[in-house]
Protein backbone atom coordinates (compact mmCIF):
# COMPACT_ATOMS: atom_id res chain seq x y z
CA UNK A 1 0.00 0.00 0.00
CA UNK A 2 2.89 2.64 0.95
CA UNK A 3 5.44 1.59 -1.77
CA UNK A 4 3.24 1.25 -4.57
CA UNK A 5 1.87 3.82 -5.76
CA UNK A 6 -1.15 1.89 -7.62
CA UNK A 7 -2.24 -0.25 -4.91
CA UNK A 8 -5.16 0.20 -3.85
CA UNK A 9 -6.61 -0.25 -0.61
CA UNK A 10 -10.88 -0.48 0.01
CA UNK A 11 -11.14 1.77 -3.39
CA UNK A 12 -8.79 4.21 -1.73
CA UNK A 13 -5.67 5.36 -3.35
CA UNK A 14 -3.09 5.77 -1.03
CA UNK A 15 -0.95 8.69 -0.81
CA UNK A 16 3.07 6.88 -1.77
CA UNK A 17 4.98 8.40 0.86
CA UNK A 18 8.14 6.68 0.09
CA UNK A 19 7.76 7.67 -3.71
CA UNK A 20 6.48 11.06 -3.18
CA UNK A 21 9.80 11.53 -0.89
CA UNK A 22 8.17 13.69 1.72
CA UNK A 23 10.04 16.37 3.59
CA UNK A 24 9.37 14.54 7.29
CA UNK A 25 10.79 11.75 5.86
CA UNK A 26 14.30 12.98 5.16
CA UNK A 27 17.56 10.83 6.86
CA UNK A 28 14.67 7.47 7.01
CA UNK A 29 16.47 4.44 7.44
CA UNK A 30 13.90 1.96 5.50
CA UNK A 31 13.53 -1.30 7.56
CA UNK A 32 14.49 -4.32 6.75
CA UNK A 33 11.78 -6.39 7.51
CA UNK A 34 7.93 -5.84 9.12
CA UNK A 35 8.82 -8.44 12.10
CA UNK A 36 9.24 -4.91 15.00
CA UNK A 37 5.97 -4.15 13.72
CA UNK A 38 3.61 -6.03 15.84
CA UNK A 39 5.98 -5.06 19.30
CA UNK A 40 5.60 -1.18 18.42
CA UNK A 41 2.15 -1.06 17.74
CA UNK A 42 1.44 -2.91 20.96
CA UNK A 43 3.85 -0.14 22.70
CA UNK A 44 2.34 2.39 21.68
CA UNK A 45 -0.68 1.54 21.81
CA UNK A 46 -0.35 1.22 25.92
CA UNK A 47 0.91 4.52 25.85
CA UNK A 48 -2.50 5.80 23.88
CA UNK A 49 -4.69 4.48 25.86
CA UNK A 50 -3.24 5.56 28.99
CA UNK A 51 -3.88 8.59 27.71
CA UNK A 52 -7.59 9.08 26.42
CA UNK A 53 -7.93 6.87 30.28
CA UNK A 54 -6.20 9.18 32.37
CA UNK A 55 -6.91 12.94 30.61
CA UNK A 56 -8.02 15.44 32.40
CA UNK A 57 -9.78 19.00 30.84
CA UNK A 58 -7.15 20.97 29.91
CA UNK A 59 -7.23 24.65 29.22
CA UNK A 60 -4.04 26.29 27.21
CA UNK A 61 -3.61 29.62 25.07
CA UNK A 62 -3.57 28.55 21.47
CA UNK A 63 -1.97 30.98 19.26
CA UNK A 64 -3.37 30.73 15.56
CA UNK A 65 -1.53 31.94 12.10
CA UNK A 66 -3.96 31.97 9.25
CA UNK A 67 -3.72 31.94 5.67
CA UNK A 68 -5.54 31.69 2.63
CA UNK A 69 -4.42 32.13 -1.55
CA UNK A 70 -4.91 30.30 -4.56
CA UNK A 71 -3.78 26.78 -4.97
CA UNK A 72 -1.24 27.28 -7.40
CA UNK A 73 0.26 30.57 -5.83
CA UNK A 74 1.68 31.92 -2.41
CA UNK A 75 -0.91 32.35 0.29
CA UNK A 76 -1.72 36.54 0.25
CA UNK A 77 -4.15 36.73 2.74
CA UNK A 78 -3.28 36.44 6.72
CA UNK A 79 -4.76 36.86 9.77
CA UNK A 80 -3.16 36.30 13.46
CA UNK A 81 -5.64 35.02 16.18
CA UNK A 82 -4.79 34.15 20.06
CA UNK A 83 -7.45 32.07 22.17
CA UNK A 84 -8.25 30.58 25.37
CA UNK A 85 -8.41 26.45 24.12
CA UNK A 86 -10.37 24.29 25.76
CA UNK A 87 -10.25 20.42 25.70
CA UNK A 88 -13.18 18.87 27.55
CA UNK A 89 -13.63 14.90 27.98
CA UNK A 90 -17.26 13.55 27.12
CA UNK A 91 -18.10 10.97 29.50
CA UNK A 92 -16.53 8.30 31.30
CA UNK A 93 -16.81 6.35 28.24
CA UNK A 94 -13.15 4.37 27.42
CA UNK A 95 -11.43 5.26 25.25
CA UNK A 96 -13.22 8.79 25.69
CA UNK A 97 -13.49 11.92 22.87
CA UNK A 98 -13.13 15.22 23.43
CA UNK A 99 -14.89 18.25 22.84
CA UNK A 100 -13.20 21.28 22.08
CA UNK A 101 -13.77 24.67 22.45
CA UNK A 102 -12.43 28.50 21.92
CA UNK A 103 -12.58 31.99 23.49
CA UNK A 104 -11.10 34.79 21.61
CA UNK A 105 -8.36 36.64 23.69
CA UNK A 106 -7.53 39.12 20.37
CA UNK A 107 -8.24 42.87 20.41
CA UNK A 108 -9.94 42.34 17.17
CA UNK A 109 -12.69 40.60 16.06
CA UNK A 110 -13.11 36.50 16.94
CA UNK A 111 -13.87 32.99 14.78
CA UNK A 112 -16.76 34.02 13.87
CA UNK A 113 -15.14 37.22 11.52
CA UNK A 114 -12.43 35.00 10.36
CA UNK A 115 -14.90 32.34 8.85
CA UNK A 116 -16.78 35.29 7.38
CA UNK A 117 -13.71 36.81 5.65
CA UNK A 118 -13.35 33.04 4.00
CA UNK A 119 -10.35 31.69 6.23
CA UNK A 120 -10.35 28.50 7.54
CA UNK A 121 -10.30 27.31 11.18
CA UNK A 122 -9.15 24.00 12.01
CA UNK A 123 -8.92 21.89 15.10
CA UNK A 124 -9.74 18.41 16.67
CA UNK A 125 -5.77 17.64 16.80
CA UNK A 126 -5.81 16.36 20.49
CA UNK A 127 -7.52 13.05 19.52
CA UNK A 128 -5.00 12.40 16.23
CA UNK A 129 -3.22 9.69 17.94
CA UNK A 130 -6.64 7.63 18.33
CA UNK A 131 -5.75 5.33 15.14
CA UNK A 132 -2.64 3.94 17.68
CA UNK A 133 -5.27 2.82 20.23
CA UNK A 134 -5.94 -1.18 20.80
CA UNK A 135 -9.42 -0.71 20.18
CA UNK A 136 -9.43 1.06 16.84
CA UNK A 137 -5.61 -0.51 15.38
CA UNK A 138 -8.02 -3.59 13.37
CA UNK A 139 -9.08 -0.94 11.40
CA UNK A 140 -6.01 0.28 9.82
CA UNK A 141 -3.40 -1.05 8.14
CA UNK A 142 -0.30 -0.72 9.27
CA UNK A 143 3.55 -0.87 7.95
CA UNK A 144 6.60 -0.41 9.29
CA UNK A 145 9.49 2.24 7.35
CA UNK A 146 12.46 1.84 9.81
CA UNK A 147 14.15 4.57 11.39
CA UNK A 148 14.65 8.11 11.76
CA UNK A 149 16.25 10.67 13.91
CA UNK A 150 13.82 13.74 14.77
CA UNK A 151 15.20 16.72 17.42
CA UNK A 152 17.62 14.69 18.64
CA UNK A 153 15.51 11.30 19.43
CA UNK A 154 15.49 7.98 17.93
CA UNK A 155 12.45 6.83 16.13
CA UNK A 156 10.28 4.68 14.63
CA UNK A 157 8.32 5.45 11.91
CA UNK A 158 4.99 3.58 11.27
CA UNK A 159 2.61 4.54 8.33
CA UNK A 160 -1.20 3.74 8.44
CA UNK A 161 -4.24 4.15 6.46
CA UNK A 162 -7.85 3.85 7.82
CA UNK A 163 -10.30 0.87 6.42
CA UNK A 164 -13.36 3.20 5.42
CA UNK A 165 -15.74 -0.42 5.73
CA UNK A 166 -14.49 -1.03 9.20
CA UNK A 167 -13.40 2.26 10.88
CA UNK A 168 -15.26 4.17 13.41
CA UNK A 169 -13.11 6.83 13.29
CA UNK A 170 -13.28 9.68 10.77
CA UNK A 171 -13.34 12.94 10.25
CA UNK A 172 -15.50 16.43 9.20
CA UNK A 173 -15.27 18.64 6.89
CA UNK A 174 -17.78 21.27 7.33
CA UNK A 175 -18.52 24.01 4.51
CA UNK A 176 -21.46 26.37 5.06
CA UNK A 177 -24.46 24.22 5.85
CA UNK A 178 -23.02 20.88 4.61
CA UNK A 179 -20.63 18.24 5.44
CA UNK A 180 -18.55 15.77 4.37
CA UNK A 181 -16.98 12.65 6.05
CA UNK A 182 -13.21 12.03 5.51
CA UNK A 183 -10.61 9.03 6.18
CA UNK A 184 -7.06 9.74 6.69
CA UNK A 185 -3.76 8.17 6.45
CA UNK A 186 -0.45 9.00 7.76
CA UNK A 187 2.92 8.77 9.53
CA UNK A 188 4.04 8.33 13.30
CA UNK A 189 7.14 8.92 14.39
CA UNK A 190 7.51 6.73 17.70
CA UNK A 191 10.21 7.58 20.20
CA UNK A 192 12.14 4.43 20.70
CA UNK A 193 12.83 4.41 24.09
CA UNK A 194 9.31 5.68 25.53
CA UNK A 195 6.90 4.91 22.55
CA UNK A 196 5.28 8.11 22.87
CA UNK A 197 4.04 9.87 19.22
CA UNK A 198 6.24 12.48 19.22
CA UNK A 199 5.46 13.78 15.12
CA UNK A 200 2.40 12.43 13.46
CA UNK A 201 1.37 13.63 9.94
CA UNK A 202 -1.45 12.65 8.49
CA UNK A 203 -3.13 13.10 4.73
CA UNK A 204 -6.72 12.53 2.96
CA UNK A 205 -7.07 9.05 2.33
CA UNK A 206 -8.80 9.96 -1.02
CA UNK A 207 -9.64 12.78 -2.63
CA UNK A 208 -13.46 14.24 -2.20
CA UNK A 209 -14.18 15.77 -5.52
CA UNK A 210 -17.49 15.75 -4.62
CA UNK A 211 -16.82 19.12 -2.37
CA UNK A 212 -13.55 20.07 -4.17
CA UNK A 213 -11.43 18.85 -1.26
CA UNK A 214 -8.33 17.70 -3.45
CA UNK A 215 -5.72 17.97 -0.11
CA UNK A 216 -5.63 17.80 3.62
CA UNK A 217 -2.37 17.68 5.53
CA UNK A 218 -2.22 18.02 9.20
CA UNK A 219 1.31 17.89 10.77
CA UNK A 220 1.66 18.09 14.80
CA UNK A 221 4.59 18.00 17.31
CA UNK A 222 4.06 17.08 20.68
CA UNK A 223 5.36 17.39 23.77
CA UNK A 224 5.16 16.41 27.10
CA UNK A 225 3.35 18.71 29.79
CA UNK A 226 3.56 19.16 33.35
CA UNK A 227 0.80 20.15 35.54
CA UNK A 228 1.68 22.24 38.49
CA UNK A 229 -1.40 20.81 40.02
CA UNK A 230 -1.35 17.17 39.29
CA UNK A 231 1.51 14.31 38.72
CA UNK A 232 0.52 13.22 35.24
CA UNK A 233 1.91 14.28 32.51
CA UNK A 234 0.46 14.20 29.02
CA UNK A 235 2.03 14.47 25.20
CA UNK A 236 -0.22 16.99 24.02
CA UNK A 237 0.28 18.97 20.59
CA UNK A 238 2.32 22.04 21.02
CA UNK A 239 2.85 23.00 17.21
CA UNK A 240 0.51 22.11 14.12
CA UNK A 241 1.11 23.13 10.74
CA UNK A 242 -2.51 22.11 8.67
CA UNK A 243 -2.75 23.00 4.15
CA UNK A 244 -6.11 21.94 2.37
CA UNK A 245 -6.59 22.60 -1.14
CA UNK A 246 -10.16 23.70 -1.65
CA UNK A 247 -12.32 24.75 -4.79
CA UNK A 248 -9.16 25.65 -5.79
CA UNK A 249 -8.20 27.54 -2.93
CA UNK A 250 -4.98 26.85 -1.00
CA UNK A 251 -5.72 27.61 3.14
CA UNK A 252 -2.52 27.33 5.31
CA UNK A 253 -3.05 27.51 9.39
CA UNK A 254 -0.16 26.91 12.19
CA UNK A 255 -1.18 26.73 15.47
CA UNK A 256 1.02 26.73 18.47
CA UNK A 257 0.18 25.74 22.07
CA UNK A 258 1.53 27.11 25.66
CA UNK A 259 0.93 27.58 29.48
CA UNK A 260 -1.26 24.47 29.58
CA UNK A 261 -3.33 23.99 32.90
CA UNK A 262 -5.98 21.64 34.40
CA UNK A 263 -9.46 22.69 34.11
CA UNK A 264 -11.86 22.51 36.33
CA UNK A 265 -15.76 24.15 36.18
CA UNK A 266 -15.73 25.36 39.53
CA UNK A 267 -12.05 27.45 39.37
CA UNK A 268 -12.75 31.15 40.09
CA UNK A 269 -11.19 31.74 37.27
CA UNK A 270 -13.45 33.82 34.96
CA UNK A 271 -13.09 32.91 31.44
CA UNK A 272 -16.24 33.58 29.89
CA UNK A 273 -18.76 30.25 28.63
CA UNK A 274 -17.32 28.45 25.56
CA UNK A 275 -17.98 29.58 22.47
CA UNK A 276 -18.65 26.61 19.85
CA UNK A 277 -16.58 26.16 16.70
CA UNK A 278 -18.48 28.44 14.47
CA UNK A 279 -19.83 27.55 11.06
CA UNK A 280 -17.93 26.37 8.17
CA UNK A 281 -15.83 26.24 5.91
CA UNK A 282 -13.21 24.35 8.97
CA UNK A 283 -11.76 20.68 8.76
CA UNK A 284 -11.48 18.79 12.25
């Protein structure tokens, strides 16, 4: 599926990665063989689900960099935006989903401006790594590339694509009224001595020329954050870089994350009620 570029996988054409030479991929060392395979994904997949167990709502200030331009030229259109982000768990359901939410902290004018003055907001990045967990890894294939050296740490680097017949997971693309379900497919790159995602890109499994989405590419670092409050600690995204290709329209959005803390409902802390996503066009 990964090295060939006209396999085909559930009626899904796969993006090559390998053939395609992607820029997260420079310094690889291919594997060998598939045999670590099996150990990593059962690694890291203790490591996933201790964390959709064991989060806790999180509140952090989410600095946002938007873009927009045509698909075949440099973006021309910006506009800087700085929230409040909240990540609330659902339920005590296992593993559970999160809803998330923002509160404008700019001078100027909030989400709801942006979307009118045709950027695009994205989000839903916390939950990316959900593909790794035990109860959802039947659903994906899987395949090992080898080895690669990111910031200093040794990794392994695991592609996957989703099964559209058997996956529960997938995504939204919103865009006005409507909506559009999409499957993704990716790359992890798993620190070798911790298994923790530490990169994870991930692409449109297909296409939707239906809507005119031709591209969606969300890349995310994490890192690992302390809570002055609590013991845990949790890999949570602190930089995202996300490009979709549009009705011809090229929208390019980095997001970076700081000063995470718990959050609680009853902290005295005033912060104003939620405000929902907004309306389209946004990608989660």
């Amino acid at each position: 599926t990964y090295g060939d570029e006209s396999e085909i996988t559930n009626g899904a054409r796969t993006v090559d990665y390998l053939k395609h030479n992607i820029p997260e991929l420079k310094g690889l060392q291919p594997a060998n063989s598939q045999e670590p395979l099996r150990r990593i994904l059962d690694l890291v997949g203790k490591n996933v689900t201790t964390f959709f167990r064991d989060f806790q709502n999180t509140a952090s200030m989410e600095e946002v960099q938007e873009g927009k331009g045509s698909q075949h030229r440099k973006i021309n259109g910006k506009l800087d935006q700085k929230f409040r982000y909240l990540c609330l768990t659902t339920g005590e359901a296992q593993p559970s989903f999160f809803n998330e939410y923002r509160q404008n902290l700019s001078a100027g004018p909030g989400e709801t401006y942006a979307l009118k003055q045709g950027f695009m907001l994205t989000a839903g990045f916390v939950s990316a790594s959900l593909n790794f967990h035990p109860a959802f890894q039947a659903e994906s294939s899987f395949r090992y590339f080898g080895r690669q050296t990111i910031e200093g740490r040794e990794t392994y680097v695991v592609a996957f694509a989703q099964q559209p017949l058997k996956t529960r997971l997938n995504g939204t693309f919103n865009y006005g009224t409507k909506s559009a379900t999409t499957y993704t497919q990716g790359v992890a790159w798993i620190d070798s001595q911790n298994y923790q995602i530490i990169r994870l890109r991930t692409d449109l499994l297909k296409p939707l020329q239906e809507v005119g989405l031709t591209r969606q590419t969300t890349l995310i670092d994490y890192q690992e954050v302390h809570f002055k409050s609590s013991s845990q600690r949790f890999w949570l995204p602190r930089k995202v870089a996300v490009t979709v290709d549009w009705n011809g329209r090229r929208y390019h959005n980095e997001h970076r994350y700081a000063e995470f803390v718990l959050f609680d409902v009853k902290t005295r802390e005033k912060i104003g009620t939620p405000k929902g996503m907004g309306e389209a066009p946004k990608a989660d």
